[in-house]
Protein backbone atom coordinates (compact mmCIF):
# COMPACT_ATOMS: atom_id res chain seq x y z
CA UNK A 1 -16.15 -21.97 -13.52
CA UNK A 2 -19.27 -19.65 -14.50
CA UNK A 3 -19.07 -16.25 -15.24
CA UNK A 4 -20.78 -15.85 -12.51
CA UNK A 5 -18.80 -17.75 -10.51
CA UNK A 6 -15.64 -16.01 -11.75
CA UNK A 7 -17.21 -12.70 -11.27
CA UNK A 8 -18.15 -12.85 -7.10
CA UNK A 9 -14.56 -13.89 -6.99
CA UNK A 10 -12.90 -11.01 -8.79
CA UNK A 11 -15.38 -8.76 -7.00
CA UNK A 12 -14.06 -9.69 -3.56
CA UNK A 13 -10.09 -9.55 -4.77
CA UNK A 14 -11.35 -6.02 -5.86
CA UNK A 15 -11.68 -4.87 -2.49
CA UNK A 16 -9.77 -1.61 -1.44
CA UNK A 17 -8.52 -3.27 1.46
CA UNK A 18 -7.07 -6.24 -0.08
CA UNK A 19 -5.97 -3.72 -2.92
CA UNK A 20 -3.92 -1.79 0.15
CA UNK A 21 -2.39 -5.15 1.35
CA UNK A 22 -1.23 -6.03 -2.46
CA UNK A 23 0.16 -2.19 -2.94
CA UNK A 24 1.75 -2.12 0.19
CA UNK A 25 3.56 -5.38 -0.19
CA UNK A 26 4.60 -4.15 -3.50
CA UNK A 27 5.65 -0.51 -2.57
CA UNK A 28 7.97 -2.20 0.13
CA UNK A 29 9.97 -4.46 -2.05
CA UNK A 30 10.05 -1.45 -4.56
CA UNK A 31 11.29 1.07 -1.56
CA UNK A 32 13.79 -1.84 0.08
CA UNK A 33 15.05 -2.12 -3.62
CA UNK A 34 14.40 -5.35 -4.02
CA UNK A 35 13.54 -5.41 -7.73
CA UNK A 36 14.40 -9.24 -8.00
CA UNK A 37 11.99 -10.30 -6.15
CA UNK A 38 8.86 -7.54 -7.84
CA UNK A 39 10.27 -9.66 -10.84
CA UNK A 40 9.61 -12.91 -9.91
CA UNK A 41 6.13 -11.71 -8.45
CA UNK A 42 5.17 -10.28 -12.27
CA UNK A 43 6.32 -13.69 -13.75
CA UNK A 44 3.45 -14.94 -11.64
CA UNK A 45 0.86 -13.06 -13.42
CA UNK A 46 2.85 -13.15 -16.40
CA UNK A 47 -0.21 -15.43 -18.11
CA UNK A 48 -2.20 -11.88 -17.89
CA UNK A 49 -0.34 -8.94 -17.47
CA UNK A 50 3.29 -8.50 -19.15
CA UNK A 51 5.49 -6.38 -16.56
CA UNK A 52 9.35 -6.20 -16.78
CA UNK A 53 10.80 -4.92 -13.72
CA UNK A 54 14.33 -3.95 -14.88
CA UNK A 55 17.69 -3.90 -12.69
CA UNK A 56 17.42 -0.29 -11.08
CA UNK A 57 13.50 -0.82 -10.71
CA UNK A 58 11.89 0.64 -13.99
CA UNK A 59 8.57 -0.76 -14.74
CA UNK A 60 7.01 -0.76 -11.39
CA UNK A 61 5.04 1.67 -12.04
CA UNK A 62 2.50 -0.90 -14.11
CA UNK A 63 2.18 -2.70 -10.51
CA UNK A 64 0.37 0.27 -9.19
CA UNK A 65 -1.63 1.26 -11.95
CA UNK A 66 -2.82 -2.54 -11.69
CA UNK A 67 -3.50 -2.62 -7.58
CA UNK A 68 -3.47 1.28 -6.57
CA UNK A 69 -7.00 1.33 -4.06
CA UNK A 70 -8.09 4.30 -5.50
CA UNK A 71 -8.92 2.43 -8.76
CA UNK A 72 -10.91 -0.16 -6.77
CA UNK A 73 -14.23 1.13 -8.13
CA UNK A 74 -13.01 1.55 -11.52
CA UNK A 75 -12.11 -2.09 -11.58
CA UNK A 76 -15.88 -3.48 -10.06
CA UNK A 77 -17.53 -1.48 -12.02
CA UNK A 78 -15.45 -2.57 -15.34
CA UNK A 79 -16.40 -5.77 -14.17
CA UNK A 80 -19.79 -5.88 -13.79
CA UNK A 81 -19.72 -4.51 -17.11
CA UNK A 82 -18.26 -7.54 -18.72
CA UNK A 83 -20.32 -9.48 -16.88
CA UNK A 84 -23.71 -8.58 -17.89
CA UNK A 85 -21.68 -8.72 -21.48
CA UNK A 86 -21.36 -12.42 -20.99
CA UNK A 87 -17.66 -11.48 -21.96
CA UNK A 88 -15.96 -14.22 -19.91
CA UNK A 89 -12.77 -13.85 -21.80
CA UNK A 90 -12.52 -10.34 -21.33
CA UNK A 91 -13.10 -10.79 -17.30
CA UNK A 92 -11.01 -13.35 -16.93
CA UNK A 93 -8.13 -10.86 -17.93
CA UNK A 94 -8.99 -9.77 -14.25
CA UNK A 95 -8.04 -12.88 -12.86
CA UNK A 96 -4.20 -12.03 -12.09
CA UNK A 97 -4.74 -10.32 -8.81
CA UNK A 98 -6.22 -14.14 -7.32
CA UNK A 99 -2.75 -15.52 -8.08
CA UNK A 100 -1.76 -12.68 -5.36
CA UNK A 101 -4.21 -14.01 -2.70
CA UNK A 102 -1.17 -14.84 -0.47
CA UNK A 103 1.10 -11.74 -1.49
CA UNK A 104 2.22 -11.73 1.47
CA UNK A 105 3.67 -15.03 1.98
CA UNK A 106 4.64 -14.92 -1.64
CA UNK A 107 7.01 -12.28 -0.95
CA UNK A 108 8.43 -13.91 2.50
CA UNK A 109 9.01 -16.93 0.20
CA UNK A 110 10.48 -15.58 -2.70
CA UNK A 111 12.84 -12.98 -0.07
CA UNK A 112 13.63 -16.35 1.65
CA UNK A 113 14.83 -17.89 -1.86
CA UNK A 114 16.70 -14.61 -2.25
CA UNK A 115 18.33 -14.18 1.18
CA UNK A 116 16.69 -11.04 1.74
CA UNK A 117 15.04 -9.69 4.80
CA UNK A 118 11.99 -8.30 4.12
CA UNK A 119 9.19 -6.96 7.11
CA UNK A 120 6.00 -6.14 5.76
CA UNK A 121 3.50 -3.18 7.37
CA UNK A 122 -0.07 -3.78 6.43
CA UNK A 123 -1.41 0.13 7.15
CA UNK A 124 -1.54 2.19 3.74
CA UNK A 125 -1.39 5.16 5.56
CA UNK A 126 0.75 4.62 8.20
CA UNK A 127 3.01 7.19 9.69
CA UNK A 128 6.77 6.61 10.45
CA UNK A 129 8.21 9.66 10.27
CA UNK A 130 10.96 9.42 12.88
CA UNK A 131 10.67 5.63 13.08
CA UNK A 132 12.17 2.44 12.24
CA UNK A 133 10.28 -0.80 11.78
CA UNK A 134 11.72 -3.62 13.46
CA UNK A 135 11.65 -7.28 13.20
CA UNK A 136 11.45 -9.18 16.68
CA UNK A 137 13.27 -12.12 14.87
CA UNK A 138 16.69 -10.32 14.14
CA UNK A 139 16.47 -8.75 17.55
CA UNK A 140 18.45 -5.47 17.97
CA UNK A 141 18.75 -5.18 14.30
CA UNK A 142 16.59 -2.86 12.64
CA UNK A 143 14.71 -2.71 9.13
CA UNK A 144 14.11 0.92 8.33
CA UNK A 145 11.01 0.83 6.18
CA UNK A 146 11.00 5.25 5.90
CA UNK A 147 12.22 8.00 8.14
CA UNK A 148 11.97 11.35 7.80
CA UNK A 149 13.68 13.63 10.02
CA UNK A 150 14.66 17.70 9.88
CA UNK A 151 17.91 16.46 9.42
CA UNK A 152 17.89 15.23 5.87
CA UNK A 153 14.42 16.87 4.30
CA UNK A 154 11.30 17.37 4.41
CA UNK A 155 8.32 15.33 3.67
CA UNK A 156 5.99 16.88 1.04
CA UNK A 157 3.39 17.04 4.26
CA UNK A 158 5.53 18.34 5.76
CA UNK A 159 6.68 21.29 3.88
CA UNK A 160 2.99 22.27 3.85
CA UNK A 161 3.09 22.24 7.51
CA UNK A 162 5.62 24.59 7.70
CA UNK A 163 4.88 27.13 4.63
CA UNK A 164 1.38 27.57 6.39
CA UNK A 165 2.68 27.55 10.28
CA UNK A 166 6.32 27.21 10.12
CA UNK A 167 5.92 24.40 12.41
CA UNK A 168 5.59 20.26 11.38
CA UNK A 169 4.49 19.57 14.59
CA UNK A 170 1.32 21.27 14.14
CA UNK A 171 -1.77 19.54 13.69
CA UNK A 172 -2.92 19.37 9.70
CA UNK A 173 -5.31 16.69 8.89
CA UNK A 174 -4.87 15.24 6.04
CA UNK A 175 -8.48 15.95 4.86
CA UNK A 176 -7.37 20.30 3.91
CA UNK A 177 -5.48 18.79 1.13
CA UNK A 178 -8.06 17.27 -0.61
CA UNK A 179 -9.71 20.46 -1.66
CA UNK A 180 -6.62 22.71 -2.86
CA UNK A 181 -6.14 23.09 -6.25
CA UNK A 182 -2.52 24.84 -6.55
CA UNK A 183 0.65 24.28 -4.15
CA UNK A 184 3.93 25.85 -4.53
CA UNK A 185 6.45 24.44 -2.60
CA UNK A 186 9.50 24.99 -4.69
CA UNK A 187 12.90 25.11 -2.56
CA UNK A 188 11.67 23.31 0.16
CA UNK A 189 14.35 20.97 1.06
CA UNK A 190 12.07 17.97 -0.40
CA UNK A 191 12.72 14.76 -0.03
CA UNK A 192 10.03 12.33 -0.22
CA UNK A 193 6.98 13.34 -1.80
CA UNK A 194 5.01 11.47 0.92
CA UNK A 195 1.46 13.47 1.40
CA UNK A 196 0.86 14.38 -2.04
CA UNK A 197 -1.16 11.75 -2.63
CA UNK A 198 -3.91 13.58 -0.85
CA UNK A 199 -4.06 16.34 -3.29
CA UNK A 200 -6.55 14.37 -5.04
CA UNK A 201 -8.53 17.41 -6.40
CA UNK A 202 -5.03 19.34 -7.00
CA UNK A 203 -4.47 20.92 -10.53
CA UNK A 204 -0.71 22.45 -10.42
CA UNK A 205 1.72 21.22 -8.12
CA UNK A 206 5.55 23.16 -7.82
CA UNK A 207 7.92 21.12 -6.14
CA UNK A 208 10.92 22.17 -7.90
CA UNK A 209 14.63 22.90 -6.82
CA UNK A 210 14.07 19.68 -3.76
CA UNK A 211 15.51 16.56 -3.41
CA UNK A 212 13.21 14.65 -4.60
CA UNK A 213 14.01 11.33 -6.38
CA UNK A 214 10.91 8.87 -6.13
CA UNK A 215 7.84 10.06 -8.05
CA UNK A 216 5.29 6.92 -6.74
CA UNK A 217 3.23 8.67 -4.56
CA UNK A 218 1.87 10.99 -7.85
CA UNK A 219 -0.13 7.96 -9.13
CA UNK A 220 -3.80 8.16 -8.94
CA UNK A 221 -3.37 12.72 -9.43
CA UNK A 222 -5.50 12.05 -12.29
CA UNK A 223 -6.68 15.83 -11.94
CA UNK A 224 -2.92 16.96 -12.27
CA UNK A 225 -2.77 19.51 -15.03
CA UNK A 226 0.57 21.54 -14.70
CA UNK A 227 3.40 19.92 -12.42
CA UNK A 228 7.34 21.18 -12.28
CA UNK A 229 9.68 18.31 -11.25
CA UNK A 230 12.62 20.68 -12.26
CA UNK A 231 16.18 20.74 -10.60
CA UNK A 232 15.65 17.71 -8.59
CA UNK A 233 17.06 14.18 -8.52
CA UNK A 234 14.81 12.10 -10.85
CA UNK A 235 15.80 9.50 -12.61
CA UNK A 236 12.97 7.47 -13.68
CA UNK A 237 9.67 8.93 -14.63
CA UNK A 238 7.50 5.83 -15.52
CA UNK A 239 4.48 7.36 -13.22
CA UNK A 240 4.43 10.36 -15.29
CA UNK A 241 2.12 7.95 -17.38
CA UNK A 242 -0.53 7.68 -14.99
CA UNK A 243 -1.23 11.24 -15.49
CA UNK A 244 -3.76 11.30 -18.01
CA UNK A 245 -4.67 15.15 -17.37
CA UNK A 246 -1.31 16.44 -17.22
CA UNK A 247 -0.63 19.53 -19.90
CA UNK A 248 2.63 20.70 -18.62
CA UNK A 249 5.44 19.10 -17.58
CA UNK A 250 8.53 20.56 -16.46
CA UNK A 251 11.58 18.37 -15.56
CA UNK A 252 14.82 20.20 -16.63
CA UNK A 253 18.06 19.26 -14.36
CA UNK A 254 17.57 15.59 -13.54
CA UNK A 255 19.23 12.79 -14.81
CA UNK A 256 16.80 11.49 -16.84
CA UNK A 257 17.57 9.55 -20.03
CA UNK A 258 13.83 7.99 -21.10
CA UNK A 259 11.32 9.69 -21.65
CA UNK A 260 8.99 7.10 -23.41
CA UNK A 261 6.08 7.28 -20.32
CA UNK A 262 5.20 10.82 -21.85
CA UNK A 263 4.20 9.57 -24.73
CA UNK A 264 1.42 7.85 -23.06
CA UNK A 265 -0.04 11.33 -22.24
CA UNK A 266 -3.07 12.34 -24.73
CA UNK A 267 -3.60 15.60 -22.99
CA UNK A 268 0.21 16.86 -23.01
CA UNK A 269 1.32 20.31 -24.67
CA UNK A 270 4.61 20.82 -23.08
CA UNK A 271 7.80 19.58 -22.07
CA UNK A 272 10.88 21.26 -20.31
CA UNK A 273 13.80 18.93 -20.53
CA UNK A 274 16.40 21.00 -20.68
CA UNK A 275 19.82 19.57 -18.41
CA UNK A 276 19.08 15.84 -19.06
CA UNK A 277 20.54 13.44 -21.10
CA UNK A 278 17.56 12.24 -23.17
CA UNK A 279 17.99 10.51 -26.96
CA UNK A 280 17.10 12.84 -29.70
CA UNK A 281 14.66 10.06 -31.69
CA UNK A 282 12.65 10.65 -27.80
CA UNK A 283 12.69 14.27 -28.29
CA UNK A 284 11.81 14.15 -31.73
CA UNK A 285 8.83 11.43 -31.18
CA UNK A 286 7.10 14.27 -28.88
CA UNK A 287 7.25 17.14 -31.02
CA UNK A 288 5.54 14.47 -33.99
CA UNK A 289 3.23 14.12 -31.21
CA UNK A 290 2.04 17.92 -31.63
CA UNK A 291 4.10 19.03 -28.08
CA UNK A 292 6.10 21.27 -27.83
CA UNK A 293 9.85 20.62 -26.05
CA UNK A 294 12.49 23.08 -24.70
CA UNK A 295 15.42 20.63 -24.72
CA UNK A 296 18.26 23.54 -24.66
């Protein structure tokens, strides 16, 4: 194959839309918990990328920093680059995402293999709030991909909704986020952090005192400069990484125990971690790293 060759092919896996497909596959395994199988897809690209997917999920992260749309551009342009570089090594480093042509019958295959049901959605920004997906093959039984209901908590869209209009039935387009730099939505009965990922432009975010356990939909917030996670439910924190802006970081009363994604973070100055259960060599690692940590 010719560099040239190799390049119009990587340029048209590089597409957002097949980008969404791959990332949506992926964020359903991940959100069905079926860690297993997100292992068995990273041994397929194993020749390129190195991903471990651990028992309770840890390391997924790396799948979206690898096939999140928004990085689409990022990715053609890179490539271009190395092609008018003649670098044909370097591009073919690019060349994991064709061994995920078929993602979708990958996973069917490998849930098969696992005896696990698995129904895949193929919108990115599809809305199920107060639905279940269902799969005409298992008849009355139903997979429940997300619901959000006023029972159990709020949506992060929908806490918006109803600081600004007490109402989440109100019409709020998507769109009004993009351009807001600050939100405060501290003791808001959050739940799933679904909507922030349209605060694209957004430089503090305050969602603490929720229920919020799943951090994914902060990836691609590479504006982010001040965000306060504290008194929630987090365990994991591997998408803190993708935050290259971040400054501030305030996570006290979780149940965190590794920290190591913050170390990733150039940019950072300071870290509340007071009322987890994180190894002192972590703590100490940071402040060698110049930031300062309240850890008691």
């Amino acid at each position: 194959m010719t560099i040239t060759e190799l390049n119009q092919k990587l340029t048209e896996a590089y597409t957002v839309s097949n980008l969404n497909n791959i990332s949506l596959t992926l964020i359903n395994l991940f959100r069905d918990q079926k860690y297993s199988v997100l292992q068995k897809i990273s041994e397929i690209i194993s020749d390129y990328v190195d991903i471990k997917i651990t028992d309770e999920g840890k390391g997924f992260s790396k799948f979206m920093m690898l096939y999140h749309p928004d990085r689409a551009g990022y990715h053609i342009k890179e490539i271009n680059r190395l092609t008018e570089q003649n670098n044909f090594d370097a591009l073919l480093e690019y060349s994991h995402i064709l061994k995920l042509e078929r993602i979708e019958e990958i996973a069917a295959s490998l849930n098969s293999y696992e005896d696990i049901d698995y129904a895949p959605v193929y919108d990115w920004d599809i809305n199920t709030e107060g639905f279940s997906i269902v799969d005409d093959s298992q008849q009355d039984e139903y997979v429940k991909i997300k619901t959000n209901t006023k029972l159990i908590g709020y949506s992060f869209y929908d806490a918006i909704k109803i600081r600004e209009y007490g109402d989440t039935e109100v019409e709020y387009p998507s769109f009004y986020l993009e351009d807001i730099e600050e939100f405060e939505l501290s003791s808001s009965d959050i739940i799933d952090l679904d909507g922030v990922q349209y605060c694209i432009n957004a430089k503090i975010i305050d969602v603490s005192d929720n229920r919020i356990t799943d951090l994914m939909p902060f990836i691609g917030l590479r504006n982010l400069e001040e965000l306060n996670l504290s008194d929630n439910q987090i365990g994991y924190i591997d998408v803190l990484s993708s935050l290259k802006s971040l400054k501030i970081i305030r996570l006290s009363n979780n149940y965190i125990e590794d920290i190591s994604p913050l170390f990733e973070l150039g940019k950072l100055e300071y870290v509340e971690l007071s009322g987890n259960k994180v190894d002192i060599e972590q703590i100490n690692k940071l402040t060698e790293l110049g930031i300062t940590v309240d850890y008691q």
